[in-house]
Protein backbone atom coordinates (compact mmCIF):
# COMPACT_ATOMS: atom_id res chain seq x y z
CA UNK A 1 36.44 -23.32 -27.48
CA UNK A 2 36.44 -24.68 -23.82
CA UNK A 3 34.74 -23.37 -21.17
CA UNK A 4 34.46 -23.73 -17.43
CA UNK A 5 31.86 -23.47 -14.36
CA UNK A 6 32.81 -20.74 -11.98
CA UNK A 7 31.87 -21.79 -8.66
CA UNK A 8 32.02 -19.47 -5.11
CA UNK A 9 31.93 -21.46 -2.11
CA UNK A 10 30.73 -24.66 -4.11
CA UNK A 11 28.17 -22.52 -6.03
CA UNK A 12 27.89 -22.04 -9.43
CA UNK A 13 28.60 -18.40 -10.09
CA UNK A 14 29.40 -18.20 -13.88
CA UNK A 15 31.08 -19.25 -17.20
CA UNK A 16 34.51 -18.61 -18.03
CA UNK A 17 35.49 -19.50 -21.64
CA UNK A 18 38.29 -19.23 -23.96
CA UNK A 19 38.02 -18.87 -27.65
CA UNK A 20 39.32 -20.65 -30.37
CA UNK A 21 41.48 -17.49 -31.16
CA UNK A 22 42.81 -17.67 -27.88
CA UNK A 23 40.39 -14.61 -25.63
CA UNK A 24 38.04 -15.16 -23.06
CA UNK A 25 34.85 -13.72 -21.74
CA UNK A 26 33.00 -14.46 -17.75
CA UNK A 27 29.44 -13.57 -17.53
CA UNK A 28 27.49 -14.25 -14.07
CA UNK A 29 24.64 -16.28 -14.28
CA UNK A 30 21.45 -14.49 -14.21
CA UNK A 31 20.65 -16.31 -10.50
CA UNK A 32 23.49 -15.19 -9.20
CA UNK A 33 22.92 -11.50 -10.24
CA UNK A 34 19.33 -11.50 -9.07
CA UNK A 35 20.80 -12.46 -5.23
CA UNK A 36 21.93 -9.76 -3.91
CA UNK A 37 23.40 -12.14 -1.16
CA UNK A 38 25.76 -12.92 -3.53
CA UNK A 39 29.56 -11.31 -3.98
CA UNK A 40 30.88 -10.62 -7.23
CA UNK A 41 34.11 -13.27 -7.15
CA UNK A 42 36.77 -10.35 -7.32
CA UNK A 43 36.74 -6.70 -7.48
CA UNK A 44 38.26 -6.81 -10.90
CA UNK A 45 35.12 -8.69 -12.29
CA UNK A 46 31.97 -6.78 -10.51
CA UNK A 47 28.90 -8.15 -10.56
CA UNK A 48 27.02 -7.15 -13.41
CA UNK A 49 24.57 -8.37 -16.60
CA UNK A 50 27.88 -7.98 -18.97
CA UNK A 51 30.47 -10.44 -20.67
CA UNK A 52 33.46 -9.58 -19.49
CA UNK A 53 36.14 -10.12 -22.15
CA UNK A 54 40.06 -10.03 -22.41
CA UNK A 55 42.71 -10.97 -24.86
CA UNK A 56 44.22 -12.82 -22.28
CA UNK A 57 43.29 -14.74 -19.37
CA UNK A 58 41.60 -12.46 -16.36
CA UNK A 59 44.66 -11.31 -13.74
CA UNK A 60 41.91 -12.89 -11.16
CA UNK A 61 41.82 -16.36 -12.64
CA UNK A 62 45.68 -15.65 -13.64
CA UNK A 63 46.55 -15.60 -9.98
CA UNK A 64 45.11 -18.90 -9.06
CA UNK A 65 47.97 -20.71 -11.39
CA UNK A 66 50.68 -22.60 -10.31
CA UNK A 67 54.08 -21.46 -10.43
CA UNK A 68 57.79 -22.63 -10.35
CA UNK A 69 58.39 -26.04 -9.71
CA UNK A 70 54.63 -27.12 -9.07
CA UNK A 71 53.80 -25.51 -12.34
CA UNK A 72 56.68 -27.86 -13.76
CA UNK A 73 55.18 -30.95 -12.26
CA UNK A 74 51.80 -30.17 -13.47
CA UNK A 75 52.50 -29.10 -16.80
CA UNK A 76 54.88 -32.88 -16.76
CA UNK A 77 51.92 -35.08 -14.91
CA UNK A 78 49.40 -33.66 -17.29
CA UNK A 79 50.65 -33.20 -20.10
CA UNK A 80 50.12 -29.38 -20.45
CA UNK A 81 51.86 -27.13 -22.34
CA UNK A 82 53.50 -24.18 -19.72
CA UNK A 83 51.87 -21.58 -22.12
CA UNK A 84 48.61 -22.57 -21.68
CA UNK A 85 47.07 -20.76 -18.91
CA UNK A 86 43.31 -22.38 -19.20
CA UNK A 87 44.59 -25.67 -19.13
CA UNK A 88 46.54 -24.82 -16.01
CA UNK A 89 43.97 -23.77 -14.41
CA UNK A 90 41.27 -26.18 -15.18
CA UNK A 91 43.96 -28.68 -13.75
CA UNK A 92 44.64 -26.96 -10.61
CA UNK A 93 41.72 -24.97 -9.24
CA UNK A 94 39.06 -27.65 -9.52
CA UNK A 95 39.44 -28.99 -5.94
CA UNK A 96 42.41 -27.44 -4.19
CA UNK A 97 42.36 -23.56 -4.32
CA UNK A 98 43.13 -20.94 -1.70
CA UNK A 99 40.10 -18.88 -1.08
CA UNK A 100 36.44 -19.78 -2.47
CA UNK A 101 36.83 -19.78 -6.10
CA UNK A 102 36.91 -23.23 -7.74
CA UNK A 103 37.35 -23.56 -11.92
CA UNK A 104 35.68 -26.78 -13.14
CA UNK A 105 35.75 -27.76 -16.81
CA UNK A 106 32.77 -28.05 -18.50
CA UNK A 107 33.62 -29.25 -22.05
């Protein structure tokens, strides 16, 4: 199992994990549900008190990947295999991102 902090605009938002048998689930933390302030991070995942959960990785967190040849030099620099999406991700959207979703690893 690894899991990650979600964070929106440097805040933590929620958990995104993936399963040993290869799904994932996101689930808000309760703070961020309770502030109504807050956005849900895409319209695909609304802000709610459920686990989301998928087979595969969410399209949302799908779209922040790298592709073509920067996918190529991550995968090469870090040793990732190019079919796994988590890893990607937890390499590339912990500092850099487009927009105000960040992906940090937590274990």
């Amino acid at each position: 199992m690894r899991s990650a902090m979600v964070l929106y605009k440097d805040e933590e938002a929620g958990v995104l994990t993936q399963y040993d048998d290869g799904s994932f689930s996101f689930r808000y933390h309760d703070t961020w549900l309770e502030n109504e302030s807050k956005p849900a991070i895409s319209l695909t995942l609304s802000k709610a008190k459920v686990e989301y959960h998928s087979k595969y990785l969410f399209a949302f967190f799908f779209n922040m990947l790298p592709e073509g040849a920067n996918k190529q030099v991550l995968c090469s620099s870090k040793k990732i295999d190019k079919k796994d999406d988590f890893g990607l991700l937890l390499a590339s959207a912990g500092n850099d991102t487009i927009g105000a979703v960040k992906v940090i690893r937590i274990n």
